[in-house]
N, C-alpha and C. Protein backbone atom coordinates (compact mmCIF):
# COMPACT_ATOMS: atom_id res chain seq x y z
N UNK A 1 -13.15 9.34 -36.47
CA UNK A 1 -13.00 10.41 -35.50
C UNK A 1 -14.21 11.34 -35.57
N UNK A 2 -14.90 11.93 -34.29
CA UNK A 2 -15.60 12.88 -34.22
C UNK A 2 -15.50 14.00 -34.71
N UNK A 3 -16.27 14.80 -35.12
CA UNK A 3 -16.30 16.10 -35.76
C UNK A 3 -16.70 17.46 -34.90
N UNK A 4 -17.62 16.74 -33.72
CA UNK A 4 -18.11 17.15 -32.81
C UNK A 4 -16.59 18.14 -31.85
N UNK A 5 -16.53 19.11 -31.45
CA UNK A 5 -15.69 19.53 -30.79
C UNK A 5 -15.75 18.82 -29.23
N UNK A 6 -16.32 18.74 -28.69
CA UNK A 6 -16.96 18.40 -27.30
C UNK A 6 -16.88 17.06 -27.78
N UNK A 7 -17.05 16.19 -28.52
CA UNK A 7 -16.90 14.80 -28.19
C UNK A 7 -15.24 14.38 -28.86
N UNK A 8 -14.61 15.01 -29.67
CA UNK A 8 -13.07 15.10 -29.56
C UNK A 8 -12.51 15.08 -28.59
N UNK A 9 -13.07 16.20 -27.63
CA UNK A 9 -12.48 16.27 -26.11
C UNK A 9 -12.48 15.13 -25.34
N UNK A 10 -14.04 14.81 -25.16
CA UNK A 10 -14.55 13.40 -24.69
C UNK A 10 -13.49 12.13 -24.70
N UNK A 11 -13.23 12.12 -26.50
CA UNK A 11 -12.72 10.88 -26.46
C UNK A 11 -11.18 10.75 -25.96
N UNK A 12 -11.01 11.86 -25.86
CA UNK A 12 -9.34 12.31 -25.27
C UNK A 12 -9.39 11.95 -23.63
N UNK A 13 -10.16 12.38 -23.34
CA UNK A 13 -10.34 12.19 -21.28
C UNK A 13 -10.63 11.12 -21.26
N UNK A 14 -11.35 10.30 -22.56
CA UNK A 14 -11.42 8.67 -21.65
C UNK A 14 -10.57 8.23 -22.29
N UNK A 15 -9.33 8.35 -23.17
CA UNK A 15 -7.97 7.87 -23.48
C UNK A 15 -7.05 7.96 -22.32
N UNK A 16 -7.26 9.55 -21.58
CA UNK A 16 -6.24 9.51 -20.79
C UNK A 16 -6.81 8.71 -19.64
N UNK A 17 -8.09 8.83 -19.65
CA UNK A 17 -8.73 7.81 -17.94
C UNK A 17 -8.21 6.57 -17.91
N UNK A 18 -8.63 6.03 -19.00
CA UNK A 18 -8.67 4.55 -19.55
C UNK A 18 -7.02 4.02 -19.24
N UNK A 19 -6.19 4.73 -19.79
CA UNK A 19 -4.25 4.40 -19.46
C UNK A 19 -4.61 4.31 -17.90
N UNK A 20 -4.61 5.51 -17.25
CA UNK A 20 -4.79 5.55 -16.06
C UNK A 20 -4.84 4.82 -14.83
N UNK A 21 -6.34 4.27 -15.63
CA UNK A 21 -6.83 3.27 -14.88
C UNK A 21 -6.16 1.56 -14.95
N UNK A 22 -5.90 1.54 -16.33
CA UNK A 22 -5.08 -0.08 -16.61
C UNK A 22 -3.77 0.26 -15.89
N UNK A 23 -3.03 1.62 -15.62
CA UNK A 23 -1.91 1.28 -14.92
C UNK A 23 -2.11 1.23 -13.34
N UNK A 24 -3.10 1.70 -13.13
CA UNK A 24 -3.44 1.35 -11.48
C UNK A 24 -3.63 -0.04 -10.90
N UNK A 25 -4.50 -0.41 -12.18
CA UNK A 25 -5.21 -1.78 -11.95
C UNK A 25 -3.49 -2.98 -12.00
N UNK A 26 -2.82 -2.76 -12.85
CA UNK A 26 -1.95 -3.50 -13.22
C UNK A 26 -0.97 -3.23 -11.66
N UNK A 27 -0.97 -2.31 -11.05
CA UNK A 27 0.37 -2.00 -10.07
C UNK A 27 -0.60 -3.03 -8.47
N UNK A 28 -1.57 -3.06 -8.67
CA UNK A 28 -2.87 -3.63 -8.26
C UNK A 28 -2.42 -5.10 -7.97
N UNK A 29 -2.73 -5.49 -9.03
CA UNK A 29 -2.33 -7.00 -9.44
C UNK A 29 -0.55 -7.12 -8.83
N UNK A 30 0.15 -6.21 -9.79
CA UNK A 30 1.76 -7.00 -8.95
C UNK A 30 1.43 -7.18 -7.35
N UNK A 31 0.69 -5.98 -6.94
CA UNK A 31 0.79 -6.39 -5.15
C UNK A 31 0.56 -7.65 -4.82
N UNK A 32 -0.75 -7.50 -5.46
CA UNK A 32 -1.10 -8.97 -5.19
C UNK A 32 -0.07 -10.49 -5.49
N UNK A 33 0.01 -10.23 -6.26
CA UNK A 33 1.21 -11.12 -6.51
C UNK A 33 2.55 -11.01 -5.60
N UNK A 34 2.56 -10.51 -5.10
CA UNK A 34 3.90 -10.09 -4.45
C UNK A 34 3.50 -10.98 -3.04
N UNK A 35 2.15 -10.84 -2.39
CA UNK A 35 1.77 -11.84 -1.22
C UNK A 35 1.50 -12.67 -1.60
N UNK A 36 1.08 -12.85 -2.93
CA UNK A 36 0.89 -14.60 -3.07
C UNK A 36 2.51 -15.22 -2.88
N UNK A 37 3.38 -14.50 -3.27
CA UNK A 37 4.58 -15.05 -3.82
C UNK A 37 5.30 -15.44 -2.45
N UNK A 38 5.08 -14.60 -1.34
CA UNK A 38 5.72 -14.68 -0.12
C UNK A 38 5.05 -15.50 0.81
N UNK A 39 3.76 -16.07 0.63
CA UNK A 39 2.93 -16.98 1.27
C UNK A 39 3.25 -18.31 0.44
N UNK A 40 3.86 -18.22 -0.91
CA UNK A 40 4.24 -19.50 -1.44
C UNK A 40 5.66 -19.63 -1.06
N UNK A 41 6.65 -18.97 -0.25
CA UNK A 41 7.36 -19.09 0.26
C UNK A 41 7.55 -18.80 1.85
N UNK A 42 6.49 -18.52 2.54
CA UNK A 42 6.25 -19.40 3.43
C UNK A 42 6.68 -18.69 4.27
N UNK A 43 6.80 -17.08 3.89
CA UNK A 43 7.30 -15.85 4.78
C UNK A 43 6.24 -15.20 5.80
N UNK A 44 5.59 -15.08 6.26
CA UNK A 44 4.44 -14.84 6.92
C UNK A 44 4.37 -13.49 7.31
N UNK A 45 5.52 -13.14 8.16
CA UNK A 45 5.93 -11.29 8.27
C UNK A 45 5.10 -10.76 7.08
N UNK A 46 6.43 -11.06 5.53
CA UNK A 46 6.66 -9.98 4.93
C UNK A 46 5.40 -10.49 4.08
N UNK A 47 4.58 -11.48 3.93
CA UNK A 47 3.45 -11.46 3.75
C UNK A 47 2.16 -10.21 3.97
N UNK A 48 2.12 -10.53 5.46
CA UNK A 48 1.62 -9.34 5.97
C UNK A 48 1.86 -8.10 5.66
N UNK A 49 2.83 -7.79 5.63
CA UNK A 49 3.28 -6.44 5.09
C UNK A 49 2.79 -6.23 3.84
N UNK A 50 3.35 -6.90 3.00
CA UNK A 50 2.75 -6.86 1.95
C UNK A 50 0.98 -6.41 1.62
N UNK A 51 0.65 -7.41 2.08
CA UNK A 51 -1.07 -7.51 2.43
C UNK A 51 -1.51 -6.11 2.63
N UNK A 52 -0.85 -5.69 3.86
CA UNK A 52 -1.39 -3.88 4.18
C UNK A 52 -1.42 -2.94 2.76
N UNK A 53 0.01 -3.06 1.73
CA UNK A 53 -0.01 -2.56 0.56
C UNK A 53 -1.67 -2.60 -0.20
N UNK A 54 -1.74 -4.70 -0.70
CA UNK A 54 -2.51 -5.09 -1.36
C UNK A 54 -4.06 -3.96 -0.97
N UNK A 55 -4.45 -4.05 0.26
CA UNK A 55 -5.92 -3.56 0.54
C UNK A 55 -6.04 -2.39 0.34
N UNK A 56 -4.89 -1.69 0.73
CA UNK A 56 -4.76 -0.16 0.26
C UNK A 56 -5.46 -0.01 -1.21
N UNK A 57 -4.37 -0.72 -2.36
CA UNK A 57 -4.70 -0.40 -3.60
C UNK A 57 -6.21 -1.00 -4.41
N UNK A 58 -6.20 -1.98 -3.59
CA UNK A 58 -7.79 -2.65 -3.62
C UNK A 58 -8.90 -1.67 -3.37
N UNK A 59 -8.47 -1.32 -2.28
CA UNK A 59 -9.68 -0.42 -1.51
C UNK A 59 -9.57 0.85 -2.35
N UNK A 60 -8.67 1.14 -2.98
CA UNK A 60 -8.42 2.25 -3.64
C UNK A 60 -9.06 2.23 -5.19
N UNK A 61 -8.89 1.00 -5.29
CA UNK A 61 -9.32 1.10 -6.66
C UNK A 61 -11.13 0.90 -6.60
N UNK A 62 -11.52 0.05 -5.78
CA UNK A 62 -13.04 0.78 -5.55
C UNK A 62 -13.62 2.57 -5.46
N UNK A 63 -13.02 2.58 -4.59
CA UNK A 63 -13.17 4.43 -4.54
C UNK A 63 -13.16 5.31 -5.95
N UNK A 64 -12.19 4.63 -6.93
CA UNK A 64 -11.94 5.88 -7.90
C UNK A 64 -13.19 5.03 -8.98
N UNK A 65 -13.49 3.65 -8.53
CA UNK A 65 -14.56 3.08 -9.54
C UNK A 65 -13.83 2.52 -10.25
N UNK A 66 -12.68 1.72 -10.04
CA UNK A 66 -11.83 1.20 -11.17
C UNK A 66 -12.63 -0.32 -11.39
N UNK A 67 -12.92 -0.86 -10.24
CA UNK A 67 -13.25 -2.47 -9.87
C UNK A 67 -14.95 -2.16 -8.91
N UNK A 68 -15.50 -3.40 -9.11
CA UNK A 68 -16.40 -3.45 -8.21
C UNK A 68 -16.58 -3.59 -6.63
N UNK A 69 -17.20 -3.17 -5.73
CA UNK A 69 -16.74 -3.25 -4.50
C UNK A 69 -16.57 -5.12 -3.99
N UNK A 70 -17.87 -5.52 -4.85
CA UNK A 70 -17.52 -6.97 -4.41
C UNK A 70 -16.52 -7.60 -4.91
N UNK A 71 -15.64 -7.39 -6.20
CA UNK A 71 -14.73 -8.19 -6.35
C UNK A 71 -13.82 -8.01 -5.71
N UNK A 72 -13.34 -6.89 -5.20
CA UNK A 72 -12.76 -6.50 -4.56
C UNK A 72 -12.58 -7.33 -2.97
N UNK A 73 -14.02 -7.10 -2.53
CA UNK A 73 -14.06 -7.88 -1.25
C UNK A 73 -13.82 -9.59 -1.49
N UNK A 74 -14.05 -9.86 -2.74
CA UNK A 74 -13.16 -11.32 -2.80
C UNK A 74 -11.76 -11.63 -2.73
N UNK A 75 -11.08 -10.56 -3.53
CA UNK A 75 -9.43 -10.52 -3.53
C UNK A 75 -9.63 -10.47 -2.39
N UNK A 76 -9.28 -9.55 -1.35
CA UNK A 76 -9.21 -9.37 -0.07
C UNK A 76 -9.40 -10.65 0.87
N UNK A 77 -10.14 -11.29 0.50
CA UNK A 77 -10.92 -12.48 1.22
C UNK A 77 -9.48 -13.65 0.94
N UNK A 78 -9.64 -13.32 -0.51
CA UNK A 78 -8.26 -14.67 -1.17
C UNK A 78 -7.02 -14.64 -0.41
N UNK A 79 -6.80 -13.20 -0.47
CA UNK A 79 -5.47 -13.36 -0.02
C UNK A 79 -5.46 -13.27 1.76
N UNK A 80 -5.90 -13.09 2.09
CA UNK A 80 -6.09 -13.23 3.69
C UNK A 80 -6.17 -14.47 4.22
N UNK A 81 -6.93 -15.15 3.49
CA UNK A 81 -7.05 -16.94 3.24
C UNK A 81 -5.70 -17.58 3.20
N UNK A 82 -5.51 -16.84 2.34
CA UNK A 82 -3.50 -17.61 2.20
C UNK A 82 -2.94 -17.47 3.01
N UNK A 83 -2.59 -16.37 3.95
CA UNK A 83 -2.09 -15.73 4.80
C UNK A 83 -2.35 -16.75 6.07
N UNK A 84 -3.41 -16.84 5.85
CA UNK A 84 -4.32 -17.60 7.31
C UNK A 84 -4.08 -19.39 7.53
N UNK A 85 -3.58 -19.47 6.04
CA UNK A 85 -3.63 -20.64 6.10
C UNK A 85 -1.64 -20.99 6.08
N UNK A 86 -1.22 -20.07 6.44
CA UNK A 86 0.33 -20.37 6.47
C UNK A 86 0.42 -20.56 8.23
């Protein structure tokens, strides 16, 4: 542990960032999963619906810097693909 007052702090804000961010990223992923799951069953609606969720949190998680913009634009790509191909 630091001794430093200011880097005590430090390591506290990227403890709390760091949770933060793995629980965004993780609620992220279920979406995603949630249209894969309905395109493997062959629902196409609630697919879509779904999908609107997925890009939200995608697109969201670029903005706060969680993910890169391009991987991002690959998920997006993946699952639209599935969608497209039902």
């Amino acid at each position: 542990m630091a001794n430093i007052k200011s880097q005590v702090k430090r390591i506290k804000t990227n403890e709390k960032a760091r949770i933060a961010n793995a629980s965004f990223k993780s609620s992220m992923r279920t979406s995603m999963k949630a249209v894969e799951a309905a395109c493997k069953a062959g629902d196409k609606e609630k697919a879509t619906d779904l999908l609107k969720v997925a890009y939200s949190k995608i697109d969201k998680s670029v903005s706060r810097g969680i993910q890169h913009k391009n991987t991002a634009a690959r998920q997006k790509a993946r699952l639209a693909n599935l969608i497209a191909s039902l």
